[in-house]
N, C-alpha and C. Protein backbone atom coordinates (compact mmCIF):
# COMPACT_ATOMS: atom_id res chain seq x y z
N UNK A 1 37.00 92.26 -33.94
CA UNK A 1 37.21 91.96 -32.52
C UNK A 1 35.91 92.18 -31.76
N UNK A 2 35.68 91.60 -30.77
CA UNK A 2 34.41 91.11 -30.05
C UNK A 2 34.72 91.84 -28.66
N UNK A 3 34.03 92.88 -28.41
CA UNK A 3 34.37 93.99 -26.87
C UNK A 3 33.16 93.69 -26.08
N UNK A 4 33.07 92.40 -24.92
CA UNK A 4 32.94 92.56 -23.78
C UNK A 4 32.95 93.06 -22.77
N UNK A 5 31.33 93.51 -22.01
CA UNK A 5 32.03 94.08 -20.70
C UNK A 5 31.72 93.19 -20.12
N UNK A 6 32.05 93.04 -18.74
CA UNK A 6 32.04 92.18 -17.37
C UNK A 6 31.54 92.67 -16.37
N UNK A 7 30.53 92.53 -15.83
CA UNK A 7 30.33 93.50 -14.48
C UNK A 7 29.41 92.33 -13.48
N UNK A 8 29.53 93.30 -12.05
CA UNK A 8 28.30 92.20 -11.39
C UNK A 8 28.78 93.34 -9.96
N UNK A 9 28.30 92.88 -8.76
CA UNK A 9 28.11 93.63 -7.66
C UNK A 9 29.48 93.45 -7.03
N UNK A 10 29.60 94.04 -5.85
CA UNK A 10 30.76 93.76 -5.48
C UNK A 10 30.74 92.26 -4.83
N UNK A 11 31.74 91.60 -4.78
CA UNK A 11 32.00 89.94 -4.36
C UNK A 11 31.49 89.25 -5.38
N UNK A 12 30.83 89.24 -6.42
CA UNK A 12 30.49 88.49 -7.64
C UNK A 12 31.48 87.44 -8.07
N UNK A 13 32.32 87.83 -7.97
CA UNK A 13 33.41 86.98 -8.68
C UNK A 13 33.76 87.39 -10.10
N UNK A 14 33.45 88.55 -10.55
CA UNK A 14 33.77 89.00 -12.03
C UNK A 14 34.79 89.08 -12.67
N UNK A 15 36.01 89.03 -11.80
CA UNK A 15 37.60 89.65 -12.09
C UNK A 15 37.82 88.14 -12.21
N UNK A 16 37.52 86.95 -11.47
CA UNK A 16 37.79 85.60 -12.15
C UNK A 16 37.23 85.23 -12.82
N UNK A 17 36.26 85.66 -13.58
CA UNK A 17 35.83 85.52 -14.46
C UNK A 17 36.24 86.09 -15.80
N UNK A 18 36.67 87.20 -15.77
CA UNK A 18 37.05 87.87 -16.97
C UNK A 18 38.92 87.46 -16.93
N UNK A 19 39.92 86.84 -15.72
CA UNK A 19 41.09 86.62 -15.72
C UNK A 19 40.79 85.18 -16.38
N UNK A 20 39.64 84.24 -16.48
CA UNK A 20 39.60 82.72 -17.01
C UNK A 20 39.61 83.35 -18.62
N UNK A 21 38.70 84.25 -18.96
CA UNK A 21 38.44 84.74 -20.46
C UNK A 21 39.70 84.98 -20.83
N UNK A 22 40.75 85.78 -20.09
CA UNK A 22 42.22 85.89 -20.65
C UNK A 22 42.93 85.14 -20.77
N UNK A 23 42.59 83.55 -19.86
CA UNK A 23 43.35 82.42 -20.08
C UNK A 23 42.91 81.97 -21.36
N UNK A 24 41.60 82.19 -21.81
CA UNK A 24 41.61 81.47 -23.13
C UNK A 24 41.98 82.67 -24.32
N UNK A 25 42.72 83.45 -24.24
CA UNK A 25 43.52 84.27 -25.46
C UNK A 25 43.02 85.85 -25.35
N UNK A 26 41.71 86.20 -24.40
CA UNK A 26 41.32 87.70 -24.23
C UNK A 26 42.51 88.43 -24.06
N UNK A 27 42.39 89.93 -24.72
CA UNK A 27 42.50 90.72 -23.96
C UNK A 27 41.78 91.22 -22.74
N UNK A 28 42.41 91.74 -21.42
CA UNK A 28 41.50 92.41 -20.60
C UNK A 28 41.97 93.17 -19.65
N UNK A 29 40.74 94.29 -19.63
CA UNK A 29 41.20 95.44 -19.09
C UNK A 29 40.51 95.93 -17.70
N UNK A 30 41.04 95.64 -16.45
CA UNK A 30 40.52 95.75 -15.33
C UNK A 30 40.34 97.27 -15.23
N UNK A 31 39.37 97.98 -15.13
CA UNK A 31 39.25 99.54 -15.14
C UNK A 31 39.18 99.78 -13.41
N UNK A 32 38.92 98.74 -12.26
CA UNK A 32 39.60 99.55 -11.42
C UNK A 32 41.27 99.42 -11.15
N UNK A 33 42.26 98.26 -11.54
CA UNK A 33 43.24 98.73 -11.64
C UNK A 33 43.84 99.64 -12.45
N UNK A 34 43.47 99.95 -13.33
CA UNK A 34 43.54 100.91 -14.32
C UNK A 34 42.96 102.45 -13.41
N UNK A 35 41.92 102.19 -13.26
CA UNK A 35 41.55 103.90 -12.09
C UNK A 35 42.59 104.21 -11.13
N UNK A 36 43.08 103.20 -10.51
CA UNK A 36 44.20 103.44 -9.70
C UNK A 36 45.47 103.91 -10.54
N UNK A 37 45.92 103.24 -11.33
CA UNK A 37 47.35 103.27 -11.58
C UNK A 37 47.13 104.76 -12.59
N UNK A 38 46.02 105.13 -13.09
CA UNK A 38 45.87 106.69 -13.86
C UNK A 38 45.67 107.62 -12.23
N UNK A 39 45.23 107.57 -11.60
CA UNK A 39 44.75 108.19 -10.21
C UNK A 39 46.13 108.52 -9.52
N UNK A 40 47.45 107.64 -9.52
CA UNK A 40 48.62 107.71 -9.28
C UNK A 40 49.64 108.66 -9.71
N UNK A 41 49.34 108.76 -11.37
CA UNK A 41 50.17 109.53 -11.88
C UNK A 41 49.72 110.50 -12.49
N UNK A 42 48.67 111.21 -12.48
CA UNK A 42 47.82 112.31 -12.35
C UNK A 42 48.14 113.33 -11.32
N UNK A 43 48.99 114.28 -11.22
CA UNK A 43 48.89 115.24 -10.09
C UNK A 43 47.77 115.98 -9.97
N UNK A 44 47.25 116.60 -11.05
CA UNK A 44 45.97 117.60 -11.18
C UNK A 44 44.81 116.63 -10.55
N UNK A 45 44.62 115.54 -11.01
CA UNK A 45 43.50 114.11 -9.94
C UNK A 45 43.41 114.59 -8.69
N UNK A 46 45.26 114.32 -8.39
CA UNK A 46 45.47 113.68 -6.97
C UNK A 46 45.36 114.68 -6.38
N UNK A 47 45.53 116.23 -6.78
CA UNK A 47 45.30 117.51 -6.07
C UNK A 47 43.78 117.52 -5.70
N UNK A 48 43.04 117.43 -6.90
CA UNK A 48 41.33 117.41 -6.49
C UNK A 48 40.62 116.23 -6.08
N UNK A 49 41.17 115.35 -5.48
CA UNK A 49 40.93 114.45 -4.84
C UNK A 49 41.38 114.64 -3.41
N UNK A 50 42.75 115.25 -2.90
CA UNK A 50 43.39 115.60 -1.46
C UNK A 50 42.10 116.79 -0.83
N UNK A 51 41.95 117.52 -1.87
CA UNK A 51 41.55 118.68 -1.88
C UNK A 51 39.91 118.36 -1.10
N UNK A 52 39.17 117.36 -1.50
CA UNK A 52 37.66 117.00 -1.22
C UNK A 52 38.00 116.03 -0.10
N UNK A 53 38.95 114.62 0.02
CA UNK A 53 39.00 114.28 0.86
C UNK A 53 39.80 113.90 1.99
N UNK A 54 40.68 115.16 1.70
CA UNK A 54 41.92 115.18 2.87
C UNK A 54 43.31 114.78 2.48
N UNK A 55 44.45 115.28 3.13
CA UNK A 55 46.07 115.13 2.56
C UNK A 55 46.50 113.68 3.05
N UNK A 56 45.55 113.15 4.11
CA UNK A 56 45.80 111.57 4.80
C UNK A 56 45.55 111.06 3.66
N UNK A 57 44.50 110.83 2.87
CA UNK A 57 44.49 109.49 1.62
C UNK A 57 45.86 109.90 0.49
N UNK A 58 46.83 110.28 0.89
CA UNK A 58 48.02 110.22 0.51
C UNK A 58 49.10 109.72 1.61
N UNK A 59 49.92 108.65 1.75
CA UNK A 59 51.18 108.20 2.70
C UNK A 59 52.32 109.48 2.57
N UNK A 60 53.24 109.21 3.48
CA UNK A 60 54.84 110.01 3.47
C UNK A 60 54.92 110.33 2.08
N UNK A 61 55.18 109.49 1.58
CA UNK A 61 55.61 109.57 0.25
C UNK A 61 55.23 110.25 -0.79
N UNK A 62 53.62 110.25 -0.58
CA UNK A 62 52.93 111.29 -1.57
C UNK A 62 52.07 110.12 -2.48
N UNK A 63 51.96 108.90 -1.50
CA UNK A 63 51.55 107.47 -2.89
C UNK A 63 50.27 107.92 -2.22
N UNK A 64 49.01 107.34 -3.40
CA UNK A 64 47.78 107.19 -2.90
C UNK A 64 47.32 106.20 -1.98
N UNK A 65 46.95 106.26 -0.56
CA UNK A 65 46.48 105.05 0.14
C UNK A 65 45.01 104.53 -0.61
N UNK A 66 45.03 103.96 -1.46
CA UNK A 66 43.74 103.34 -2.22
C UNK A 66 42.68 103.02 -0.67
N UNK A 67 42.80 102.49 0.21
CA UNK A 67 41.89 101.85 0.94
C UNK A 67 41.38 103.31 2.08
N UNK A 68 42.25 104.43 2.06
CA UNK A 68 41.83 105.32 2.69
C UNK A 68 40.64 106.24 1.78
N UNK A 69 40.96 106.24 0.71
CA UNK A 69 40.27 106.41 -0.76
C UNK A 69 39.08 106.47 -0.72
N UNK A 70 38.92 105.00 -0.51
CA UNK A 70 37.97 104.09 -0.61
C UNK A 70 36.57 104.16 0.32
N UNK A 71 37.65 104.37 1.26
CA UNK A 71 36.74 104.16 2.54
C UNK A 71 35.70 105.81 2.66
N UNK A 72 36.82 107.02 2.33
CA UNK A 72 36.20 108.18 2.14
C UNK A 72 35.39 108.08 1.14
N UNK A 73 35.25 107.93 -0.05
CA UNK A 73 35.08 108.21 -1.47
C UNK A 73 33.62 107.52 -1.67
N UNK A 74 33.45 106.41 -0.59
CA UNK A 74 32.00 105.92 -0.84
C UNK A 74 31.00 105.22 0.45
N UNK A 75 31.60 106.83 0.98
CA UNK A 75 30.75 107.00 2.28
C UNK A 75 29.11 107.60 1.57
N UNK A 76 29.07 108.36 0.91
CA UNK A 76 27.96 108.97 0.37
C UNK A 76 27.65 109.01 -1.21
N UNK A 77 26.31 109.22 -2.08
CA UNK A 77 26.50 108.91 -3.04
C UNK A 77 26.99 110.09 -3.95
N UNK A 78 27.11 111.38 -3.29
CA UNK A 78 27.74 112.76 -3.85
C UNK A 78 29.39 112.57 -3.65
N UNK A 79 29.92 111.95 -2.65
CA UNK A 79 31.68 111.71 -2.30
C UNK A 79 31.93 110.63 -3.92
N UNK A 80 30.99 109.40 -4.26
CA UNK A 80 31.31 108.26 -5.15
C UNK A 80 31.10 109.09 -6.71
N UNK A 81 30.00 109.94 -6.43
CA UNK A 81 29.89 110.76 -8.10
C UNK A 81 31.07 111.99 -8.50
N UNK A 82 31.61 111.98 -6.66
CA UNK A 82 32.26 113.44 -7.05
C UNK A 82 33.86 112.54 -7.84
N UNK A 83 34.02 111.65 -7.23
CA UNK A 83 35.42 110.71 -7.66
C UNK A 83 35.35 109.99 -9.05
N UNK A 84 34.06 109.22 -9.03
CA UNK A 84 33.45 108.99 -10.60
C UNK A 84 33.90 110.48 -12.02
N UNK A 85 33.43 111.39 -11.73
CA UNK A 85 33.47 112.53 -12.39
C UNK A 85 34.81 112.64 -12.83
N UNK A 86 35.90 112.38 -11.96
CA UNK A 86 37.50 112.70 -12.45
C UNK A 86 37.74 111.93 -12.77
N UNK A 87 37.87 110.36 -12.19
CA UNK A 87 37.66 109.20 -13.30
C UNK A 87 37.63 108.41 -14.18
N UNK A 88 36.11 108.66 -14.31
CA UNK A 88 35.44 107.71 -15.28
C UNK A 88 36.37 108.75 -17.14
N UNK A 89 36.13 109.53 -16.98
CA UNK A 89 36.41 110.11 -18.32
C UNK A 89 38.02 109.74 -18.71
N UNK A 90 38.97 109.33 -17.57
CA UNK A 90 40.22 109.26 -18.06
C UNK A 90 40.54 107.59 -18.08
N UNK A 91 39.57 107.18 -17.61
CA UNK A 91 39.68 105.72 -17.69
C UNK A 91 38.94 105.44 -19.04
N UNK A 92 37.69 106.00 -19.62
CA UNK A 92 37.06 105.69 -20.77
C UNK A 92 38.47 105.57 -21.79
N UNK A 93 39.17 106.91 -21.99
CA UNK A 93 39.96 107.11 -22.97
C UNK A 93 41.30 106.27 -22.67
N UNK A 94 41.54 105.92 -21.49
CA UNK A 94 42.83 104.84 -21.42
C UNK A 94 42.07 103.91 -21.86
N UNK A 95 40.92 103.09 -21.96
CA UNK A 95 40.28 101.88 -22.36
C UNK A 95 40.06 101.46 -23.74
N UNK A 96 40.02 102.57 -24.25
CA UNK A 96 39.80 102.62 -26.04
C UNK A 96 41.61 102.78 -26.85
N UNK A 97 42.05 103.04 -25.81
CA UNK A 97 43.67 103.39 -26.54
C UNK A 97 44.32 101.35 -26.15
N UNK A 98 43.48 100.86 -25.02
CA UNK A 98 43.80 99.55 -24.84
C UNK A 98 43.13 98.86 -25.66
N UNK A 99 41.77 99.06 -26.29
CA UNK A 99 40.93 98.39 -27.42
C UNK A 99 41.99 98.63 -28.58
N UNK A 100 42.49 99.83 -29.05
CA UNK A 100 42.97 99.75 -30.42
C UNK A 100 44.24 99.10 -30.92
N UNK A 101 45.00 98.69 -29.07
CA UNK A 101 46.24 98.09 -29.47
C UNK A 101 45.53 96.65 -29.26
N UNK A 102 44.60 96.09 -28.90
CA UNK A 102 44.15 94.60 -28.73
C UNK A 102 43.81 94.94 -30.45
N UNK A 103 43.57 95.16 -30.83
CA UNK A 103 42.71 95.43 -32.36
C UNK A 103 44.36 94.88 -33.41
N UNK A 104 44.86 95.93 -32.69
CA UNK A 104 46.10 95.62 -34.00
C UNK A 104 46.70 94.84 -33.46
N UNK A 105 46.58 93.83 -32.72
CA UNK A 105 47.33 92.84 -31.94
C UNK A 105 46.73 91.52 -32.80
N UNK A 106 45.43 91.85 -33.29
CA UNK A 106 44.96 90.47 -34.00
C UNK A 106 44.18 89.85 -32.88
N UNK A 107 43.86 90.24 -31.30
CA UNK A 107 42.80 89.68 -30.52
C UNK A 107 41.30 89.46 -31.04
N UNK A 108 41.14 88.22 -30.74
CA UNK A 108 40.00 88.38 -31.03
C UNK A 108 38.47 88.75 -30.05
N UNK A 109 38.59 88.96 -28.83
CA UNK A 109 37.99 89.21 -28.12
C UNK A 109 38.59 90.28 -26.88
N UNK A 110 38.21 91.19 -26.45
CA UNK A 110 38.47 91.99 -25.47
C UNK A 110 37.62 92.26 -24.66
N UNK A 111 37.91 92.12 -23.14
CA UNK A 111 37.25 92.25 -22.24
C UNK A 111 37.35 93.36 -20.95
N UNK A 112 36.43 94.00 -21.22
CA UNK A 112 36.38 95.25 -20.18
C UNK A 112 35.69 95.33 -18.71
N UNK A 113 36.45 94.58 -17.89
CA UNK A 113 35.88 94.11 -16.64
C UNK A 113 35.99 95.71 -16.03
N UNK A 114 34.78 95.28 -15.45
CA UNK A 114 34.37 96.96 -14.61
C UNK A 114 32.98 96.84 -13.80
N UNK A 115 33.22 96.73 -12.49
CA UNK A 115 32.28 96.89 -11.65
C UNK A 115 30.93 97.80 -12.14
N UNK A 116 31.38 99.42 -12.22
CA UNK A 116 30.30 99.99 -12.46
C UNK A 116 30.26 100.49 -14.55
N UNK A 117 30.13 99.85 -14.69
CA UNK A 117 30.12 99.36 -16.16
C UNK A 117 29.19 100.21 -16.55
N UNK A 118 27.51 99.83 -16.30
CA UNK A 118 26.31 100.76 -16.44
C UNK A 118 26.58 102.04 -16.09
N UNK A 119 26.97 102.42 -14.63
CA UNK A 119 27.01 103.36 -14.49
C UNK A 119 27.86 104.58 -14.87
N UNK A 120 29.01 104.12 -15.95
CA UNK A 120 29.79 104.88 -16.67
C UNK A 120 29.65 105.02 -17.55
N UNK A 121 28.56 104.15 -18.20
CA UNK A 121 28.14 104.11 -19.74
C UNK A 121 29.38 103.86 -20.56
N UNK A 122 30.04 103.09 -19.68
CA UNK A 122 31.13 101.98 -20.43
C UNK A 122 30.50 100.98 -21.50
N UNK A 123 29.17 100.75 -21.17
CA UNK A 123 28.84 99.66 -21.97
C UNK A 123 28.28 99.99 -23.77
N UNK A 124 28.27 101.47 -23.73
CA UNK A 124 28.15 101.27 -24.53
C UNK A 124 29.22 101.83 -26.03
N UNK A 125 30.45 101.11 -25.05
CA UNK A 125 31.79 100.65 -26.32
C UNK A 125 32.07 99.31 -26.16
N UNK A 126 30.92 98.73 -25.86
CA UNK A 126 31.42 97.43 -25.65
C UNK A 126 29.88 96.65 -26.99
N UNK A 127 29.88 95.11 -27.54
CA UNK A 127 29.45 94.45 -28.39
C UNK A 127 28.09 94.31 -27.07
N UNK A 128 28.68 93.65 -25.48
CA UNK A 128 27.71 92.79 -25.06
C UNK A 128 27.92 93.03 -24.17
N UNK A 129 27.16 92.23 -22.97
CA UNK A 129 27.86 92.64 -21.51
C UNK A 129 27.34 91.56 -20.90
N UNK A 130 28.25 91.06 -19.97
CA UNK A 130 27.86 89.58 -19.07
C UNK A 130 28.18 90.13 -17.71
N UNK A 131 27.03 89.88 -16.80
CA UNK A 131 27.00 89.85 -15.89
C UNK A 131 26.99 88.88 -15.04
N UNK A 132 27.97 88.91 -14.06
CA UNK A 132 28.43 87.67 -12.93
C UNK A 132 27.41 88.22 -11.71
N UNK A 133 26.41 86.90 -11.37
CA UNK A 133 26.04 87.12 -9.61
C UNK A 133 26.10 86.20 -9.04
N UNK A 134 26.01 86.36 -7.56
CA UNK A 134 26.05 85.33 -6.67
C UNK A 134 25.24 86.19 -5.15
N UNK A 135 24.98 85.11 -4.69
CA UNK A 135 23.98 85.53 -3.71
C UNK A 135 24.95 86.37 -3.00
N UNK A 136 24.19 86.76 -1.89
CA UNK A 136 24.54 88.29 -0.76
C UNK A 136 25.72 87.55 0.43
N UNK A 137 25.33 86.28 0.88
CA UNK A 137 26.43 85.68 1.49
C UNK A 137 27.47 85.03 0.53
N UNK A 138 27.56 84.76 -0.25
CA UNK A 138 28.53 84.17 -1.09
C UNK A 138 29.43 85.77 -1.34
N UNK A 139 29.13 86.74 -1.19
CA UNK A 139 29.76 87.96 -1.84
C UNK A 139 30.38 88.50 -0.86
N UNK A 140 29.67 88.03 0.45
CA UNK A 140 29.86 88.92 1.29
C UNK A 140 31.36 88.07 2.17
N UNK A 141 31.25 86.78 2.44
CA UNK A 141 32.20 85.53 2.54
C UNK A 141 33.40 86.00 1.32
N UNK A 142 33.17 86.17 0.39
CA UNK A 142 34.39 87.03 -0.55
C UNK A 142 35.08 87.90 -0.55
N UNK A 143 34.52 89.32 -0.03
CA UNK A 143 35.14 90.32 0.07
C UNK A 143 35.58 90.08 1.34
N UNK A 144 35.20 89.74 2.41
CA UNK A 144 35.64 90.08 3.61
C UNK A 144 37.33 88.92 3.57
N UNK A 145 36.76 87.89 2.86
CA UNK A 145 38.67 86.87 2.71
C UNK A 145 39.26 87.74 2.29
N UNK A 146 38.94 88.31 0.87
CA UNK A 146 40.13 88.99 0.27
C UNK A 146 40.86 90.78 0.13
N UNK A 147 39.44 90.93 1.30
CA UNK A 147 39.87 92.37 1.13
C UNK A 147 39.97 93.35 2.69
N UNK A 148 39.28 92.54 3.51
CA UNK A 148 39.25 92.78 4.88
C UNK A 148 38.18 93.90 5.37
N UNK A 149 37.42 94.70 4.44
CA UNK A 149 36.39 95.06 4.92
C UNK A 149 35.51 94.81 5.69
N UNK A 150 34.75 96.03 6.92
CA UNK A 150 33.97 95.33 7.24
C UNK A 150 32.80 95.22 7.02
N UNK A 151 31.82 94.64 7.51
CA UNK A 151 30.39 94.19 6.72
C UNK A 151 29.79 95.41 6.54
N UNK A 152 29.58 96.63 7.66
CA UNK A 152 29.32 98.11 7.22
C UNK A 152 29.57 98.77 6.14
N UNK A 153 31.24 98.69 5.43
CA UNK A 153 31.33 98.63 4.58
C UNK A 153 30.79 97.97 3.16
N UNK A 154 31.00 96.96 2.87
CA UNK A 154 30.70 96.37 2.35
C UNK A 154 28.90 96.26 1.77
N UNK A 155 28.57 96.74 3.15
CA UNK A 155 27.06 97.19 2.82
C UNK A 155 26.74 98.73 1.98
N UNK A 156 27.63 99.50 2.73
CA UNK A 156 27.40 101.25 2.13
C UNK A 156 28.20 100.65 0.47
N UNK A 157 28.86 100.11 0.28
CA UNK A 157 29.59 99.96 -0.96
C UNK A 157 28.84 99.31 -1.79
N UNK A 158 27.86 98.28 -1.43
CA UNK A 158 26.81 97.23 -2.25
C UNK A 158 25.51 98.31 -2.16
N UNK A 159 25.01 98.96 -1.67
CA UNK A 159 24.04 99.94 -1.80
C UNK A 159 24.35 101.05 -2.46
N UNK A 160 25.97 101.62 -3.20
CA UNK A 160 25.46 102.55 -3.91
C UNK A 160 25.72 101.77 -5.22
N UNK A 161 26.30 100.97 -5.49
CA UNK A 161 26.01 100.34 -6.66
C UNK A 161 24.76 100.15 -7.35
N UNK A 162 24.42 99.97 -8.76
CA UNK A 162 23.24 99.49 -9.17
C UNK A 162 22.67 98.42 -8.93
N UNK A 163 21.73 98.41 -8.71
CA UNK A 163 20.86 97.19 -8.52
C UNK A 163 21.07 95.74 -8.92
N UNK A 164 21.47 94.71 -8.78
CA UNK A 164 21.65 93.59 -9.35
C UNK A 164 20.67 93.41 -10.29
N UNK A 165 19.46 93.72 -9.63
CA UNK A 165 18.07 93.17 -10.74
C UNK A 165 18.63 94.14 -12.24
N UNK A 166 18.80 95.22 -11.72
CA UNK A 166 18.92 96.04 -13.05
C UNK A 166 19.83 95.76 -14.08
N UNK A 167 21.22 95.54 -13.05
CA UNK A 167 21.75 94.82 -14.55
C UNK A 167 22.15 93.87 -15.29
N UNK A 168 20.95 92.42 -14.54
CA UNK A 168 20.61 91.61 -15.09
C UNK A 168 19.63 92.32 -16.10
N UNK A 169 18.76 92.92 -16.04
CA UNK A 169 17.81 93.15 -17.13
C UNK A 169 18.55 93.61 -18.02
N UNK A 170 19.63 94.36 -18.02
CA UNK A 170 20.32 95.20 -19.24
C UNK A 170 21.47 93.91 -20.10
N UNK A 171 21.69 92.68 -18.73
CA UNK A 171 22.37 92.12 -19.32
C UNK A 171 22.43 91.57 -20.54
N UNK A 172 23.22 91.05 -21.42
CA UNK A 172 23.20 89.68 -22.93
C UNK A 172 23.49 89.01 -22.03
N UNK A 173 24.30 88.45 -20.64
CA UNK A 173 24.36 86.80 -20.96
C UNK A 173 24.43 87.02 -19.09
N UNK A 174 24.20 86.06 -18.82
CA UNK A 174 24.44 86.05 -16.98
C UNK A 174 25.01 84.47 -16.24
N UNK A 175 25.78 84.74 -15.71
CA UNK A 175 26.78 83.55 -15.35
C UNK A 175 26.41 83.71 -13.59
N UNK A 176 25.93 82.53 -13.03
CA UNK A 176 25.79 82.67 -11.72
C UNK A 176 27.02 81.74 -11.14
N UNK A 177 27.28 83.10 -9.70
CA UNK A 177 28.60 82.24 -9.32
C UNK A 177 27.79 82.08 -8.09
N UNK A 178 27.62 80.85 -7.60
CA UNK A 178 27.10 80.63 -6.30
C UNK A 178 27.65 78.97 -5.82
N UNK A 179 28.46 78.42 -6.45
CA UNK A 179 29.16 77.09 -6.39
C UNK A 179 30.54 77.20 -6.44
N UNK A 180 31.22 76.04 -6.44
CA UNK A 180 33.04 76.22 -6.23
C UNK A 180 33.64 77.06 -7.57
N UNK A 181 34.99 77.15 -7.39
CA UNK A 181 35.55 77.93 -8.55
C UNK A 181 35.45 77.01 -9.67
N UNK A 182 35.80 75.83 -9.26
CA UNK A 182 35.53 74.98 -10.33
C UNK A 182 34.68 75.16 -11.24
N UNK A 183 33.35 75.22 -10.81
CA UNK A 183 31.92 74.95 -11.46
C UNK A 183 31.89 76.15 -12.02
N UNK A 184 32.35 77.72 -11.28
CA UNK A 184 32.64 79.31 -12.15
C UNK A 184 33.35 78.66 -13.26
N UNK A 185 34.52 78.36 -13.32
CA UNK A 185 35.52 78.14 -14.37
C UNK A 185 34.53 76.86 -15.73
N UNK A 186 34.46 76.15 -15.36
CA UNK A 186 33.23 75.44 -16.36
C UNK A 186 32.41 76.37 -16.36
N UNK A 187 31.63 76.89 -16.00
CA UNK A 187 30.16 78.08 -16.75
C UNK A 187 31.33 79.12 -17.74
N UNK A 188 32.42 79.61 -16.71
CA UNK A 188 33.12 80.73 -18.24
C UNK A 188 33.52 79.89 -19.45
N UNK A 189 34.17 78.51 -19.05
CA UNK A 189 35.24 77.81 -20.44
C UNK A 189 33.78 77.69 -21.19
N UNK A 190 32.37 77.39 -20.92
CA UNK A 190 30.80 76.83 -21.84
C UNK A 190 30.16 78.22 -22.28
N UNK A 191 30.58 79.36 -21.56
CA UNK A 191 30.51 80.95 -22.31
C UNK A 191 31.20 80.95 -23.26
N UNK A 192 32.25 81.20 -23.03
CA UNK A 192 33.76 81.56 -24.42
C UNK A 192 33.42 80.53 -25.64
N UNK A 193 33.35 79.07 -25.13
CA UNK A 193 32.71 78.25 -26.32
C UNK A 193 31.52 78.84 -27.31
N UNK A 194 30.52 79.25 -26.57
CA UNK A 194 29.65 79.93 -26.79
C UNK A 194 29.92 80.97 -27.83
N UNK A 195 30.34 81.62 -27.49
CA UNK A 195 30.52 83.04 -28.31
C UNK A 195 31.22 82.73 -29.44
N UNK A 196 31.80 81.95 -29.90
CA UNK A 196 32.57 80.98 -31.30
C UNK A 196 33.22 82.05 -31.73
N UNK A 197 34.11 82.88 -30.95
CA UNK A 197 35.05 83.45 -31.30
C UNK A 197 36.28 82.78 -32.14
């Protein structure tokens, strides 16, 4: 089996990119829905997470408000390492327990879409790593449709990330999304060909 990661900046378009790879037979494993849904049912997390950034990024109910989270969690780059730290280590080991059932599933390719990929040293359980970019307005026209942030945001959130340049240099393969979905979806279906899985 062939373990892909996926990464690119925020608004890249990476998550349609790695959801086209699952249309053609991938497994794939979104590690921030995955951070969330382990972040949920974690009490010991969700205690040291209330605990650093308040009992509000929890609703009535006791659910995690992800976007209150969010908004705390990567105001600074000590708030994003302190949340990384609880994390990244329980998402590594949910990710490899999802590699071994794609394994005995007979997949032949698995894909580990993850924003900060490098910076978890996710990449290196993975074969390769493709990185999705697209220019600063194309990303920025993205997040703000689908997620409602505002550009402040969106800026403190694209500045603590790694560098684009950087992980193009670390990249194996780089897919630019800067044209319609269409033309994304042709560059992934002429990747996957590619890789003669």
């Amino acid at each position: 089996m062939f373990i892909l990661g996926v990464t690119g900046n925020i608004g890249s378009g990476k998550s349609t990119v790695s959801d086209r790879l699952a249309h053609h037979g991938a497994s794939v494993s979104h590690s921030d829905s995955l951070a969330k849904e382990l972040l949920q049912n974690d009490p010991e997390m969700l205690a040291a997470l209330v605990e650093r950034f308040g009992v509000d990024i929890l609703d009535e109910s006791g659910v995690l408000q992800n976007h209150v989270l969010a908004e705390r969690a990567f105001r600074t780059r000590e708030d994003q390492l302190f949340l990384n730290h609880i994390i990244h280590p329980e998402v590594r080991k949910a990710t490899l327990d999802r590699i071994e059932i794609a394994r005995s599933q007979g997949k032949s390719l698995f894909v580990l879409d993850a924003p900060l990929l490098f910076e978890a040293h996710a990449d290196r359980i993975t074969d390769s790593v493709l990185v999705v970019v697209a220019k600063r307005m194309f990303r920025e026209g993205r997040v703000e449709r689908r997620s409602n942030i505002s550009k402040t945001d969106f800026e403190r959130r694209d500045a603590l990330q790694m560098p684009i340049e950087e992980k193009i240099r670390r990249a194996d393969y780089v897919i630019h999304n800067d044209g319609s979905l269409a033309e994304l979806l042709e560059q992934v279906d002429a990747f996957y060909k590619e890789l003669k899985l």
